[in-house]
PDB file of N, CA and C in Angstrom:
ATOM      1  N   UNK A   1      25.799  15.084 -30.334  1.00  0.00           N
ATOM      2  CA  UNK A   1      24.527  14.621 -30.835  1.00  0.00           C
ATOM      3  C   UNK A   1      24.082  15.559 -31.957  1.00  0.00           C
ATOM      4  N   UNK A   2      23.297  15.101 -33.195  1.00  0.00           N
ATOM      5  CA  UNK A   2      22.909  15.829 -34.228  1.00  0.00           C
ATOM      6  C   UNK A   2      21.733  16.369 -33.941  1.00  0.00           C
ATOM      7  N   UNK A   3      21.463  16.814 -34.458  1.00  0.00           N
ATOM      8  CA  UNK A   3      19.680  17.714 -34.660  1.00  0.00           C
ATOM      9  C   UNK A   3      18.911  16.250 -34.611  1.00  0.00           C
ATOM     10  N   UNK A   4      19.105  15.842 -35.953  1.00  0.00           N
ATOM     11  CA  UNK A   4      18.471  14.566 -36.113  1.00  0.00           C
ATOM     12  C   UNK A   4      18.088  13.747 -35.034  1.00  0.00           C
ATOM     13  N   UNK A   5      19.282  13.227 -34.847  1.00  0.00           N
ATOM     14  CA  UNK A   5      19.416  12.208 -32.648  1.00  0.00           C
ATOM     15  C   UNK A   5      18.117  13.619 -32.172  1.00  0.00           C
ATOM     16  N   UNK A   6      18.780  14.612 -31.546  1.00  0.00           N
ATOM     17  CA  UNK A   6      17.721  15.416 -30.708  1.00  0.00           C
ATOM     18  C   UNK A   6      16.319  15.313 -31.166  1.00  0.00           C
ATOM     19  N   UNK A   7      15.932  15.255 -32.151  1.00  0.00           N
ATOM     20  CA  UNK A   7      14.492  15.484 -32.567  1.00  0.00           C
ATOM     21  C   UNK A   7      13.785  13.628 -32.478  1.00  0.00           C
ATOM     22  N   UNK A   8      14.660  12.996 -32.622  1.00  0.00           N
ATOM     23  CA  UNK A   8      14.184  11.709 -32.653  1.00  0.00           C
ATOM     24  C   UNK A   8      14.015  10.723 -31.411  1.00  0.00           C
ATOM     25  N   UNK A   9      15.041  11.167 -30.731  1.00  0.00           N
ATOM     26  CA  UNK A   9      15.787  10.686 -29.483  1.00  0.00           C
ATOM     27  C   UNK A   9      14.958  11.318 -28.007  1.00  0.00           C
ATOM     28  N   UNK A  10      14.627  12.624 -28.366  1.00  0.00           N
ATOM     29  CA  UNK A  10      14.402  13.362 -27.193  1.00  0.00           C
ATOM     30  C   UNK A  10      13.171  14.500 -27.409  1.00  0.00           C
ATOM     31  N   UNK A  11      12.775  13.753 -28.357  1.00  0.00           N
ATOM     32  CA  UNK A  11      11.481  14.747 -28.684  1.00  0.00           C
ATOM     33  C   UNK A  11      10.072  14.836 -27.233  1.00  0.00           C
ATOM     34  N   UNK A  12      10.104  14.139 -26.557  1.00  0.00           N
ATOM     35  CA  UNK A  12       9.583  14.476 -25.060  1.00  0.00           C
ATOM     36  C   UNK A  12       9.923  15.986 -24.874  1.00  0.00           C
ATOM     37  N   UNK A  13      11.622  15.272 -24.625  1.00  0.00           N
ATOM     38  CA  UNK A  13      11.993  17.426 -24.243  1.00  0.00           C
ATOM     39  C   UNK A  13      11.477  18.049 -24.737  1.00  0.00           C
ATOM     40  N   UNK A  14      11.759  18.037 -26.151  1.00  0.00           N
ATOM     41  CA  UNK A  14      11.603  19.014 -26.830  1.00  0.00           C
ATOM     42  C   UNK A  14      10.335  19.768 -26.639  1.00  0.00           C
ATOM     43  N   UNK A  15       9.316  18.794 -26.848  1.00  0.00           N
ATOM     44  CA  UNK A  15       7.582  19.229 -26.491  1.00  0.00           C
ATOM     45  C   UNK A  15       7.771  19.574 -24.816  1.00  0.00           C
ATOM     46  N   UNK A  16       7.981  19.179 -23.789  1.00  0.00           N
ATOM     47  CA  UNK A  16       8.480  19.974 -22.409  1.00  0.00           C
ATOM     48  C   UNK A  16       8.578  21.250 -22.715  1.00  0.00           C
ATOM     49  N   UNK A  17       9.737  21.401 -23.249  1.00  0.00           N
ATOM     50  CA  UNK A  17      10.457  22.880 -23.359  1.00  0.00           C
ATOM     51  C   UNK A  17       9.623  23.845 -23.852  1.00  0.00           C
ATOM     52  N   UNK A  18       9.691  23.597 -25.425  1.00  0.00           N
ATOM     53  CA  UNK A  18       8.059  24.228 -25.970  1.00  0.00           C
ATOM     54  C   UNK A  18       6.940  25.080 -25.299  1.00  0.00           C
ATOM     55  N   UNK A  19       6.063  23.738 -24.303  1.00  0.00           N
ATOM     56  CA  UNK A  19       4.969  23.890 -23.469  1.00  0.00           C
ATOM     57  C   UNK A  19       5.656  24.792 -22.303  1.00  0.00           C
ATOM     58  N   UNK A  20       6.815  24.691 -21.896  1.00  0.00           N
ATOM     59  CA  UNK A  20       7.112  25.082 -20.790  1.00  0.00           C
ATOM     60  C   UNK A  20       7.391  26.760 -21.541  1.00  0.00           C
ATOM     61  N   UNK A  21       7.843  27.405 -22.022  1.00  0.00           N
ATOM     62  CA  UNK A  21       8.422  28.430 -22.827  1.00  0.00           C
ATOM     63  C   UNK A  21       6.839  29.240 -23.130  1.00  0.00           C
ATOM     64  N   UNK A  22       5.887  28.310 -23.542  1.00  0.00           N
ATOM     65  CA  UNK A  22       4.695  29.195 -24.385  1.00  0.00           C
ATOM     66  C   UNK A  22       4.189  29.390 -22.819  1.00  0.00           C
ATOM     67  N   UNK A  23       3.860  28.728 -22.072  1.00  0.00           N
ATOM     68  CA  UNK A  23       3.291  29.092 -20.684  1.00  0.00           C
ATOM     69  C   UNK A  23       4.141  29.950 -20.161  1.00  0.00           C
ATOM     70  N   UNK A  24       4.951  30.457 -20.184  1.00  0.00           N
ATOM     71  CA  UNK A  24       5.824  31.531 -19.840  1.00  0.00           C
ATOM     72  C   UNK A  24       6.008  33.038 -19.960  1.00  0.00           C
ATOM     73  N   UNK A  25       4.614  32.729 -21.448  1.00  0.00           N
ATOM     74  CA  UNK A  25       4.410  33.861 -22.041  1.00  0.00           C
ATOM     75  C   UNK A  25       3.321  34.570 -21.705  1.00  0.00           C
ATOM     76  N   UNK A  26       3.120  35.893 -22.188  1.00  0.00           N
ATOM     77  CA  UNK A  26       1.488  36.491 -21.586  1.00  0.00           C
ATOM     78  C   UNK A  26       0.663  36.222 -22.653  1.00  0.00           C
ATOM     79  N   UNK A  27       0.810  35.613 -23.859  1.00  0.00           N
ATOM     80  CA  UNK A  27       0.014  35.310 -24.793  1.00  0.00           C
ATOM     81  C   UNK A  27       0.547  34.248 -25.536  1.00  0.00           C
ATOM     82  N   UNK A  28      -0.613  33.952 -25.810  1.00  0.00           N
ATOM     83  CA  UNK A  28      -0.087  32.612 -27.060  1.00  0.00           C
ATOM     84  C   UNK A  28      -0.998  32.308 -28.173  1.00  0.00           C
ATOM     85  N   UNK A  29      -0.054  31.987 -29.492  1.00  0.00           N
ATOM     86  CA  UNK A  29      -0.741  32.340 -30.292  1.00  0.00           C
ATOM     87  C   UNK A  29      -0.552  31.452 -31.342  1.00  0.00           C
ATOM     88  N   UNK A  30      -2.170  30.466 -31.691  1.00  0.00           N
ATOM     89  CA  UNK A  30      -1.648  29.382 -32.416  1.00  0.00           C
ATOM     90  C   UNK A  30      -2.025  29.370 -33.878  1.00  0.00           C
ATOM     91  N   UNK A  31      -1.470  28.969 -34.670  1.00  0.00           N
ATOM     92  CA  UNK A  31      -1.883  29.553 -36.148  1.00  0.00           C
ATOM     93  C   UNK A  31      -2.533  28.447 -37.332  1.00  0.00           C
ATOM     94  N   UNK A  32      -3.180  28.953 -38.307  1.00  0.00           N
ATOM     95  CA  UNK A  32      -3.611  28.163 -39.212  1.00  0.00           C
ATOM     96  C   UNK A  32      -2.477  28.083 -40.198  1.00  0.00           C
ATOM     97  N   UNK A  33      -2.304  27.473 -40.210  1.00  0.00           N
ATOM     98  CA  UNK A  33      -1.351  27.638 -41.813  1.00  0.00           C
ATOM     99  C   UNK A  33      -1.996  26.328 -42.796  1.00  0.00           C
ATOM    100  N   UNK A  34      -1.539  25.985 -44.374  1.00  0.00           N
ATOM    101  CA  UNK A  34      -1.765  25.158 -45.319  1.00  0.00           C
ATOM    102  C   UNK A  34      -0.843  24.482 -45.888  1.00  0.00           C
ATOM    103  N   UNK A  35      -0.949  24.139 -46.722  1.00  0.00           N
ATOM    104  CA  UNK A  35       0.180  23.750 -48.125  1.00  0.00           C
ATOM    105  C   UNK A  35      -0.417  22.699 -49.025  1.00  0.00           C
ATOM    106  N   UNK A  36      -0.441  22.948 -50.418  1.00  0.00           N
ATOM    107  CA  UNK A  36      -1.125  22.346 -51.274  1.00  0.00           C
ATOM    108  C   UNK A  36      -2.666  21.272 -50.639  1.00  0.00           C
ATOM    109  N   UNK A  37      -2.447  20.223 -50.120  1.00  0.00           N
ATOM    110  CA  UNK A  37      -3.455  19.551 -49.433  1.00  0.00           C
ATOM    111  C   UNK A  37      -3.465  19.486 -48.265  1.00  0.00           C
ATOM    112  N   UNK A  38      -2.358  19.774 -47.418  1.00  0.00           N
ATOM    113  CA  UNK A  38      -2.243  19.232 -46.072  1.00  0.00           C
ATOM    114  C   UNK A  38      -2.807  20.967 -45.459  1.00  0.00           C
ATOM    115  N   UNK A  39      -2.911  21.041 -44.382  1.00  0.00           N
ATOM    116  CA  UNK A  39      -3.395  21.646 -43.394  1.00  0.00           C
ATOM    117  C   UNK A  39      -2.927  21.639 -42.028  1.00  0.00           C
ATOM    118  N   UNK A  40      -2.085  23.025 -40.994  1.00  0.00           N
ATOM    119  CA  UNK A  40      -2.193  22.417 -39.650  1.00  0.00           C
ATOM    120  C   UNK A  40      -2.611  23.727 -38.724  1.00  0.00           C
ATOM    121  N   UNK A  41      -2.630  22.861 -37.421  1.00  0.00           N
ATOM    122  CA  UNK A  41      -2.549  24.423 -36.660  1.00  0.00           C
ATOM    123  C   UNK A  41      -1.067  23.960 -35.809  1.00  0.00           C
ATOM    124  N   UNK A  42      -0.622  24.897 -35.621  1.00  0.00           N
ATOM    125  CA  UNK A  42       0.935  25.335 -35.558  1.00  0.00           C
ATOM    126  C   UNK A  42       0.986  26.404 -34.303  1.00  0.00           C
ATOM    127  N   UNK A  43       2.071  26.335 -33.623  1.00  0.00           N
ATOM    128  CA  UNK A  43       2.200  26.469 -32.299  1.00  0.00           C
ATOM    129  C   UNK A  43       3.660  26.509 -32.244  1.00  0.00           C
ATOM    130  N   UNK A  44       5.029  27.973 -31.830  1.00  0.00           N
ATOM    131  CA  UNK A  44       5.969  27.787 -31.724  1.00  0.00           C
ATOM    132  C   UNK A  44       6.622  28.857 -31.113  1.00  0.00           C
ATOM    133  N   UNK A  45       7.983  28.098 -30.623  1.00  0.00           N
ATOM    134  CA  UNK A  45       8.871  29.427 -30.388  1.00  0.00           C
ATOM    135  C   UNK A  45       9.601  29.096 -31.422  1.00  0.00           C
ATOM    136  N   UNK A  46      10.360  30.543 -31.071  1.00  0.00           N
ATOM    137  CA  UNK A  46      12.184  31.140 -31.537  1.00  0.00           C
ATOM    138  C   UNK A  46      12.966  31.032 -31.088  1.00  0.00           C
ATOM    139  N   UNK A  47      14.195  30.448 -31.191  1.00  0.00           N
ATOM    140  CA  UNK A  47      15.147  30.715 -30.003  1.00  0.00           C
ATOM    141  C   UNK A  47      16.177  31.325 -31.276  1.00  0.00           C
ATOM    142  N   UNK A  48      15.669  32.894 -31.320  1.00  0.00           N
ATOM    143  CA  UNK A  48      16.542  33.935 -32.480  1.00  0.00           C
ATOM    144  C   UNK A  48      18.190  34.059 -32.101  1.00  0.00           C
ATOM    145  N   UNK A  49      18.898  34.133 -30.825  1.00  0.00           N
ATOM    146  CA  UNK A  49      20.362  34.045 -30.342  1.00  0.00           C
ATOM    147  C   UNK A  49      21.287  32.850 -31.743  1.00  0.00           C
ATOM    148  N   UNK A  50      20.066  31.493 -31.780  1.00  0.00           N
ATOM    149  CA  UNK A  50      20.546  30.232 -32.250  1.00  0.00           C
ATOM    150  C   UNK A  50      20.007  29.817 -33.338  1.00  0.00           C
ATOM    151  N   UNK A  51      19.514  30.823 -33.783  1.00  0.00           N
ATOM    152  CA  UNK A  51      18.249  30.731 -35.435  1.00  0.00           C
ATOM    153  C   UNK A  51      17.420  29.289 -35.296  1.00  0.00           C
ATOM    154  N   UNK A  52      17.486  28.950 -34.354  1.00  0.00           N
ATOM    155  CA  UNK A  52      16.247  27.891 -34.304  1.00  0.00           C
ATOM    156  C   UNK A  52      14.939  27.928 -33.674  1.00  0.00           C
ATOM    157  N   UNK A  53      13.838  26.830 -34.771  1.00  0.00           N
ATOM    158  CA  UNK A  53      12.663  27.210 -34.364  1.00  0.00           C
ATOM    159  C   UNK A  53      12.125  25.281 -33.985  1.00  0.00           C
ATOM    160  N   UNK A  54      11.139  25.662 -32.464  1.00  0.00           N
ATOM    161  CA  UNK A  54      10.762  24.833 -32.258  1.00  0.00           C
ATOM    162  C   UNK A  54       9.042  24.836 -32.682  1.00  0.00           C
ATOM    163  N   UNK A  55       8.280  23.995 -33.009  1.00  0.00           N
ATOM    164  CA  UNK A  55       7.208  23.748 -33.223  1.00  0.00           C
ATOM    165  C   UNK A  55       6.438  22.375 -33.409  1.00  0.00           C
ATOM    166  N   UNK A  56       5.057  22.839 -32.770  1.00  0.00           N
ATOM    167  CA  UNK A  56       4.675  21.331 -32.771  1.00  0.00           C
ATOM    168  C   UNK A  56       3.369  21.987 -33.910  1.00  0.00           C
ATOM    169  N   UNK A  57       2.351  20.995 -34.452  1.00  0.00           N
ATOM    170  CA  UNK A  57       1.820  21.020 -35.304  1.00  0.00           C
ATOM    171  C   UNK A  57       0.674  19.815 -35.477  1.00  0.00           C
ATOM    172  N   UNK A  58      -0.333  20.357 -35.729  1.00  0.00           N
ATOM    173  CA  UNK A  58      -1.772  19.482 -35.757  1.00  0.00           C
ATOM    174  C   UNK A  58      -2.457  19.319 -37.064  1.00  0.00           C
ATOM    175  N   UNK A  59      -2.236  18.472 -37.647  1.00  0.00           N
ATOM    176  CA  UNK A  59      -2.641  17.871 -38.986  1.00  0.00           C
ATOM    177  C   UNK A  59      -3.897  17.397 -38.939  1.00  0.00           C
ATOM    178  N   UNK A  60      -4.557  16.968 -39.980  1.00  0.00           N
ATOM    179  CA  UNK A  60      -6.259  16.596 -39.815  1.00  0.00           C
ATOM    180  C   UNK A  60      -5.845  14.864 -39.323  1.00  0.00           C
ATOM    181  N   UNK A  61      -6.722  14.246 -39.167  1.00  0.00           N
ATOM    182  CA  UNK A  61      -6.903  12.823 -38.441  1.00  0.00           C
ATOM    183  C   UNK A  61      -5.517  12.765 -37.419  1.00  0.00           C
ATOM    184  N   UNK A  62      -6.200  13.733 -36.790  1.00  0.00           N
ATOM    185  CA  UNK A  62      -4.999  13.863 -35.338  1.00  0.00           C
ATOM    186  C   UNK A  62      -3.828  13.317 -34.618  1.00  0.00           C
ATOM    187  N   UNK A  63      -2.553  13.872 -36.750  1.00  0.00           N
ATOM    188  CA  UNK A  63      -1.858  13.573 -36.482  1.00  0.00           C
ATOM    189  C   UNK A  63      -0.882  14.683 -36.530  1.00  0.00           C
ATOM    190  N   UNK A  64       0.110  14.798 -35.092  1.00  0.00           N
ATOM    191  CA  UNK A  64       1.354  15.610 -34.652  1.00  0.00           C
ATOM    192  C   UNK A  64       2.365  15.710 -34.705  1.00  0.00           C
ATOM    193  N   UNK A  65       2.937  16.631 -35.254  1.00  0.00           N
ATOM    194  CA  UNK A  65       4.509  16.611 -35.711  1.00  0.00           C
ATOM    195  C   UNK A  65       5.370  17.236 -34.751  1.00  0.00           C
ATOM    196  N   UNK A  66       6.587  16.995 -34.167  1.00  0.00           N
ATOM    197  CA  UNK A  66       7.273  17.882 -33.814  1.00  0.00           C
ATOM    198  C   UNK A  66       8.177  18.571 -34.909  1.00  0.00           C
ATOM    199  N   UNK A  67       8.057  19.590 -35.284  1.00  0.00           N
ATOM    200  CA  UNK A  67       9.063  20.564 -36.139  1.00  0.00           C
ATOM    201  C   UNK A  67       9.895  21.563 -35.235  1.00  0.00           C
ATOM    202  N   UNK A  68      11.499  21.006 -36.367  1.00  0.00           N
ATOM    203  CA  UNK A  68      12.255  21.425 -35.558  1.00  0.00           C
ATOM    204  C   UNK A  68      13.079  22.317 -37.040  1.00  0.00           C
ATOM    205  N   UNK A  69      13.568  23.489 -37.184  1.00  0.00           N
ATOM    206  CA  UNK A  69      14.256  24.568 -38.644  1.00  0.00           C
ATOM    207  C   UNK A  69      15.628  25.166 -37.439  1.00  0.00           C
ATOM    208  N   UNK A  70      16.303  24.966 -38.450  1.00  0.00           N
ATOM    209  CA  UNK A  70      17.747  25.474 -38.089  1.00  0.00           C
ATOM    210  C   UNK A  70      18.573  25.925 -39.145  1.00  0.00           C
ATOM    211  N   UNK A  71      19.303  26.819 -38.818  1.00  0.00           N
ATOM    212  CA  UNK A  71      20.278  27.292 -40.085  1.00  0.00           C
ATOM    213  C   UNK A  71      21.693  26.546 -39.936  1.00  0.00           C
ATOM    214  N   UNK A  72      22.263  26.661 -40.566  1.00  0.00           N
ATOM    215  CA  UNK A  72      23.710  25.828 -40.211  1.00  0.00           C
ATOM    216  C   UNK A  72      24.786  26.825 -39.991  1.00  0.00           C
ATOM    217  N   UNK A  73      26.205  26.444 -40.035  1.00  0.00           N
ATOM    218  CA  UNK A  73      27.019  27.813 -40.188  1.00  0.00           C
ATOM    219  C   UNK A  73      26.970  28.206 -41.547  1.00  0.00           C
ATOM    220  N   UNK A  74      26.633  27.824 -42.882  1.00  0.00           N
ATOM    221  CA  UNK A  74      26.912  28.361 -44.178  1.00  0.00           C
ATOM    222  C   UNK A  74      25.272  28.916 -44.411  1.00  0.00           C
ATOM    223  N   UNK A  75      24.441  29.141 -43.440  1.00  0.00           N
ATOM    224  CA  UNK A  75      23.038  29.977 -43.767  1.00  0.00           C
ATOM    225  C   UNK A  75      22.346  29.071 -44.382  1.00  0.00           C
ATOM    226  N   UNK A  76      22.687  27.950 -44.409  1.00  0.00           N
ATOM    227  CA  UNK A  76      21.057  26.871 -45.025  1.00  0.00           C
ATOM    228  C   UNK A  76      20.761  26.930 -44.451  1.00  0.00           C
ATOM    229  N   UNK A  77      19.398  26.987 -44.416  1.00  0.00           N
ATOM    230  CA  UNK A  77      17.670  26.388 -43.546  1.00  0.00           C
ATOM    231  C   UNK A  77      17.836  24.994 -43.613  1.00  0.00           C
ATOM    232  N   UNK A  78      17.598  24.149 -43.093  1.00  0.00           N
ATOM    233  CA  UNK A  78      16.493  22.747 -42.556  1.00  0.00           C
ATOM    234  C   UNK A  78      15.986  22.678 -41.445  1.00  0.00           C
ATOM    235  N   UNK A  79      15.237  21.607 -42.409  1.00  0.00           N
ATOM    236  CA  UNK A  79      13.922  21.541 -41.316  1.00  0.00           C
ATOM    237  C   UNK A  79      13.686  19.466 -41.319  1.00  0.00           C
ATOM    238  N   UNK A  80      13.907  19.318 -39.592  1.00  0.00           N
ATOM    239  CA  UNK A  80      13.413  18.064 -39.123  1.00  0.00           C
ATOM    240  C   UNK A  80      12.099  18.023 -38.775  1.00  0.00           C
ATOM    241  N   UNK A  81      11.656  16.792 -39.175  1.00  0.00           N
ATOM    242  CA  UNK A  81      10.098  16.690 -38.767  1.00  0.00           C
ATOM    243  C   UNK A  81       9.741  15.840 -38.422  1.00  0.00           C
ATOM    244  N   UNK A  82       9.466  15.131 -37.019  1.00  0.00           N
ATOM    245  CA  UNK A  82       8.890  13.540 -36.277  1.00  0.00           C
ATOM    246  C   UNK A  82       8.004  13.884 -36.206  1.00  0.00           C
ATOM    247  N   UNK A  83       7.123  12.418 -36.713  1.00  0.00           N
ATOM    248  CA  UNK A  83       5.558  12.482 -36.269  1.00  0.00           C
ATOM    249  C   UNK A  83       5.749  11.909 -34.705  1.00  0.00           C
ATOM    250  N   UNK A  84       4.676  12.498 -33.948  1.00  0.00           N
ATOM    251  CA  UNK A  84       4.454  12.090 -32.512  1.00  0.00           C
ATOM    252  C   UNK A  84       3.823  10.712 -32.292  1.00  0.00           C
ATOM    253  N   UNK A  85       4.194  10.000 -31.467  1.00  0.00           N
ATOM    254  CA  UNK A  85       3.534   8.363 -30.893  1.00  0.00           C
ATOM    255  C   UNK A  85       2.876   9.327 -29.944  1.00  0.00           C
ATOM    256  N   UNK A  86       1.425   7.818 -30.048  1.00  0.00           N
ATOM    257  CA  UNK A  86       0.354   8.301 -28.659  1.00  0.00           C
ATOM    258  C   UNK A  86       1.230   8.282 -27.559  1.00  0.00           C
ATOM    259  N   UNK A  87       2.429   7.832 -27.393  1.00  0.00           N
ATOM    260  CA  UNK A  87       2.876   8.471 -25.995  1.00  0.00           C
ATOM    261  C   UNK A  87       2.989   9.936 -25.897  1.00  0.00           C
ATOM    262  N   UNK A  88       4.427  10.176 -26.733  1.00  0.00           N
ATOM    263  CA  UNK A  88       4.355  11.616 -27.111  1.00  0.00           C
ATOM    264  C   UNK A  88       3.418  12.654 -26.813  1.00  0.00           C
ATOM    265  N   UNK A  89       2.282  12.147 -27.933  1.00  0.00           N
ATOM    266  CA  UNK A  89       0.649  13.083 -27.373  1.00  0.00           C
ATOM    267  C   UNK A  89       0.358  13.324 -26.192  1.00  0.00           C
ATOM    268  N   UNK A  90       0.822  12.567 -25.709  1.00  0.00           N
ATOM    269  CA  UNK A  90       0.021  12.307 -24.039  1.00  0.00           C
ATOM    270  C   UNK A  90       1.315  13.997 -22.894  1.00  0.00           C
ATOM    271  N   UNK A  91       2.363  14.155 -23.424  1.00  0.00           N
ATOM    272  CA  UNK A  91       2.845  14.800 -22.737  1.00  0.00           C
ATOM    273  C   UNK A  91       2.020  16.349 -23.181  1.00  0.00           C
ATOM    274  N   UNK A  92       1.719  16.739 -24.255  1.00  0.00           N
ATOM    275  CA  UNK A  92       0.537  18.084 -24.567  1.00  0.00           C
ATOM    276  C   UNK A  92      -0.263  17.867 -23.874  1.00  0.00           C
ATOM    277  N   UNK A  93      -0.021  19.205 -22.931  1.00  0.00           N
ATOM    278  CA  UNK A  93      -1.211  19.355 -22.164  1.00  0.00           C
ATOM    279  C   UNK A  93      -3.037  19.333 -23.000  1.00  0.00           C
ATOM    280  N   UNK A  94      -3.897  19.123 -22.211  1.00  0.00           N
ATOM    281  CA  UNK A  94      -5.241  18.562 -23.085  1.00  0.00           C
ATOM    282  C   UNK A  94      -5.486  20.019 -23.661  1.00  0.00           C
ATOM    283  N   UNK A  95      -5.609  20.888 -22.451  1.00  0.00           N
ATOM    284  CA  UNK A  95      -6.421  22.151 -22.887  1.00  0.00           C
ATOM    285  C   UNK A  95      -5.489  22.771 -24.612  1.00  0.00           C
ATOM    286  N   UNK A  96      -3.949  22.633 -24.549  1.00  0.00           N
ATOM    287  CA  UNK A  96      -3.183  22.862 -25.748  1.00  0.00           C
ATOM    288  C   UNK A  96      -3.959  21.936 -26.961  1.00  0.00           C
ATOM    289  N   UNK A  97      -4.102  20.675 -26.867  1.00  0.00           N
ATOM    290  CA  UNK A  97      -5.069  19.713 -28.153  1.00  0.00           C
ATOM    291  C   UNK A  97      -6.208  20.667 -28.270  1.00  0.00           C
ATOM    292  N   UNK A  98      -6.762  20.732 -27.222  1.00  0.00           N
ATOM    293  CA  UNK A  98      -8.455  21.161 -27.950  1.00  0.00           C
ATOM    294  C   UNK A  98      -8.061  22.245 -28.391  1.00  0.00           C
ATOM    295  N   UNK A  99      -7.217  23.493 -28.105  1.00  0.00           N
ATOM    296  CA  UNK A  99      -7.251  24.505 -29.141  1.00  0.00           C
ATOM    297  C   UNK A  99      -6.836  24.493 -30.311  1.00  0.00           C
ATOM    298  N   UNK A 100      -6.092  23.155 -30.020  1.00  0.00           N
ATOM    299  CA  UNK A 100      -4.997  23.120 -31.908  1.00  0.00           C
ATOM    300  C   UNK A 100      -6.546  22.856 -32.456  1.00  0.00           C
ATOM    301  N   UNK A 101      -6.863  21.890 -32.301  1.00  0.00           N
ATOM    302  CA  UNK A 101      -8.223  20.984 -32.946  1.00  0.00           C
ATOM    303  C   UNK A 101      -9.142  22.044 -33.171  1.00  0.00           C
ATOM    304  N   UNK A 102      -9.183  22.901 -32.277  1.00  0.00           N
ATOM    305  CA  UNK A 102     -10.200  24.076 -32.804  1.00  0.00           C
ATOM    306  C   UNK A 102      -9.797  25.026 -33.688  1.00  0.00           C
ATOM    307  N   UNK A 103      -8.673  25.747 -34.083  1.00  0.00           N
ATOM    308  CA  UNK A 103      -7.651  26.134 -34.801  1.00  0.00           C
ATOM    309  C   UNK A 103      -8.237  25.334 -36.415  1.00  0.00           C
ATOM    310  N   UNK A 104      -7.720  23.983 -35.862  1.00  0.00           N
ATOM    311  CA  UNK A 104      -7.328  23.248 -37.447  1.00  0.00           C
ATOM    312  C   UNK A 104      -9.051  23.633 -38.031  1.00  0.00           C
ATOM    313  N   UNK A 105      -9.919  22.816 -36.933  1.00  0.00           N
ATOM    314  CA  UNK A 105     -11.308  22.872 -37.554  1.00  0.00           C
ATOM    315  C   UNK A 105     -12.078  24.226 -38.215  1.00  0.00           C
ATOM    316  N   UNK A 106     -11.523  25.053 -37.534  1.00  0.00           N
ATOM    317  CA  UNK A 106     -12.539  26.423 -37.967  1.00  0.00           C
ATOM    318  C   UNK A 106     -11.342  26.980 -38.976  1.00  0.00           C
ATOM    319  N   UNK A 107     -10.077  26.933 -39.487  1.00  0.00           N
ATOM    320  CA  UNK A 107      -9.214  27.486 -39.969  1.00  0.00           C
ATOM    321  C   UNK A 107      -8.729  28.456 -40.142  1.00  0.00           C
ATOM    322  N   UNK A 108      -8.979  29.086 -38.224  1.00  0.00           N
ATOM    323  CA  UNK A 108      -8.621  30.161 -38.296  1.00  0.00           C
ATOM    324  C   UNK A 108      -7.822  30.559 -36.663  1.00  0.00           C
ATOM    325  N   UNK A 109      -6.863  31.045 -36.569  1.00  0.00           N
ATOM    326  CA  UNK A 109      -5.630  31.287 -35.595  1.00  0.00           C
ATOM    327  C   UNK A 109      -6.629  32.172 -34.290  1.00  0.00           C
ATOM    328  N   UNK A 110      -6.072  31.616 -32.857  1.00  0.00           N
ATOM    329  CA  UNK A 110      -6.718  32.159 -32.057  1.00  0.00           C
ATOM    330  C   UNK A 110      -5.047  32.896 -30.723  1.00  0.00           C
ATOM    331  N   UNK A 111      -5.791  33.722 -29.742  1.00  0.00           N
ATOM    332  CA  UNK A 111      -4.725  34.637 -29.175  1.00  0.00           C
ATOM    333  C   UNK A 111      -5.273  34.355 -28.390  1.00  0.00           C
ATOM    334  N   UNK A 112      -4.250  33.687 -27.216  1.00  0.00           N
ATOM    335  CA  UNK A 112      -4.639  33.434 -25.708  1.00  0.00           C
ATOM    336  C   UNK A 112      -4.059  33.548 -24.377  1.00  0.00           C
ATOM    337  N   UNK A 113      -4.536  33.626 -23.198  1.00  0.00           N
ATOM    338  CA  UNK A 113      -3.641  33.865 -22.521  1.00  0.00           C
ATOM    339  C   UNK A 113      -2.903  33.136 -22.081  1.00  0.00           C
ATOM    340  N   UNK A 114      -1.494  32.603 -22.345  1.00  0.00           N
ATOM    341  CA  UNK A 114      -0.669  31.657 -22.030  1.00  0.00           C
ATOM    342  C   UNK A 114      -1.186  30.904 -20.661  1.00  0.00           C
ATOM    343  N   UNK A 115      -1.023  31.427 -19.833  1.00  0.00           N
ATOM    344  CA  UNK A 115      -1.567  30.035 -18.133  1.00  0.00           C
ATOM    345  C   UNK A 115      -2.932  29.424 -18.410  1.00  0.00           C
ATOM    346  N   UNK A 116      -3.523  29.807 -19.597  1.00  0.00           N
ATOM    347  CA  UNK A 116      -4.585  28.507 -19.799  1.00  0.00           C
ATOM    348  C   UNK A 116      -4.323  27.260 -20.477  1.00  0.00           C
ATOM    349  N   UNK A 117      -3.381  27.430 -20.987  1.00  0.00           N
ATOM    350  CA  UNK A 117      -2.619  26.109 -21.611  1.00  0.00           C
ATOM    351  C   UNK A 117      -1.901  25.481 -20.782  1.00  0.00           C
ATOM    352  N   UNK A 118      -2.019  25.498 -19.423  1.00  0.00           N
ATOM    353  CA  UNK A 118      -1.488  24.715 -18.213  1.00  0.00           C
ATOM    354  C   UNK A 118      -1.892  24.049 -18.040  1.00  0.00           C
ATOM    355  N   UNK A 119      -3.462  23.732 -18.207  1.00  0.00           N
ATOM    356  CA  UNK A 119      -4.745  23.745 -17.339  1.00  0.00           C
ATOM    357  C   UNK A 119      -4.663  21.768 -17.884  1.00  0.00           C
TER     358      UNK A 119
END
C-alpha cells in the first residue's frame, strides 16, 4: 500500500494513532501556524526512526486536514493532505476541537496536559 492508499484509505487510523500517541504524552502542544491567507492550529507527532510526520490541522470554517510528510529513500520531503468528512471529525475527541478552535481563534499555541484531551 502507498502513503497515498494509507492517508486516504485509512485516515480513521491514522487520527486513532495520533490521538492515541499525544495522550500518551505528559504534555501537548498545539500550535498556530499561517501561510499567505490560510491559517491553522496544528497538532502532531514524529515518528523520527521513519522521518515521518503525522498531523491533523484546523483551518478557519472548521475545516480538517489530516497531514501526513515523509522523506523517501533519495531524501525528498512530501507531503499528503486529506481533508476530513464529518465522519472523520467525529473520531477527535471534543475536548481536542475546542482547543484547536481556541488555538486557531486567539492565534496563539497553548501547552497542556495530555489526559485532558481524553476527556
Amino acid at each position: 500500500m502507498t502513503y497515498e492508499e494509507l492517508v486516504k484509505n485509512h485516515s480513521g487510523d491514522m487520527i486513532e494513532k495520533l490521538v492515541t500517541w499525544v495522550i500518551s504524552q505528559e504534555k501537548a502542544d498545539i500550535h498556530f501556524d499561517f501561510a499567505d491567507e490560510d491559517q491553522w492550529a496544528i497538532i502532531s507527532m514524529h515518528i523520527y526512526e521513519e522521518d515521518k510526520e503525522i498531523s491533523l490541522r484546523l483551518h478557519l470554517n472548521d475545516v480538517y486536514d489530516l497531514y501526513f510528510g515523509y522523506y523517501d529513500d533519495d531524501d525528498e520531503f512530501f507531503e499528503i493532505v486529506h481533508i476530513l468528512t464529518e465522519e472523520e471529525k467525529k473520531i477527535i475527541p471534543e475536548a481536542l476541537r475546542k482547543l484547536m478552535k481556541h488555538v486557531l481563534d486567539k492565534e496563539e499555541g497553548v501547552r497542556i496536559p495530555s489526559n485532558f484531551l481524553g476527556k
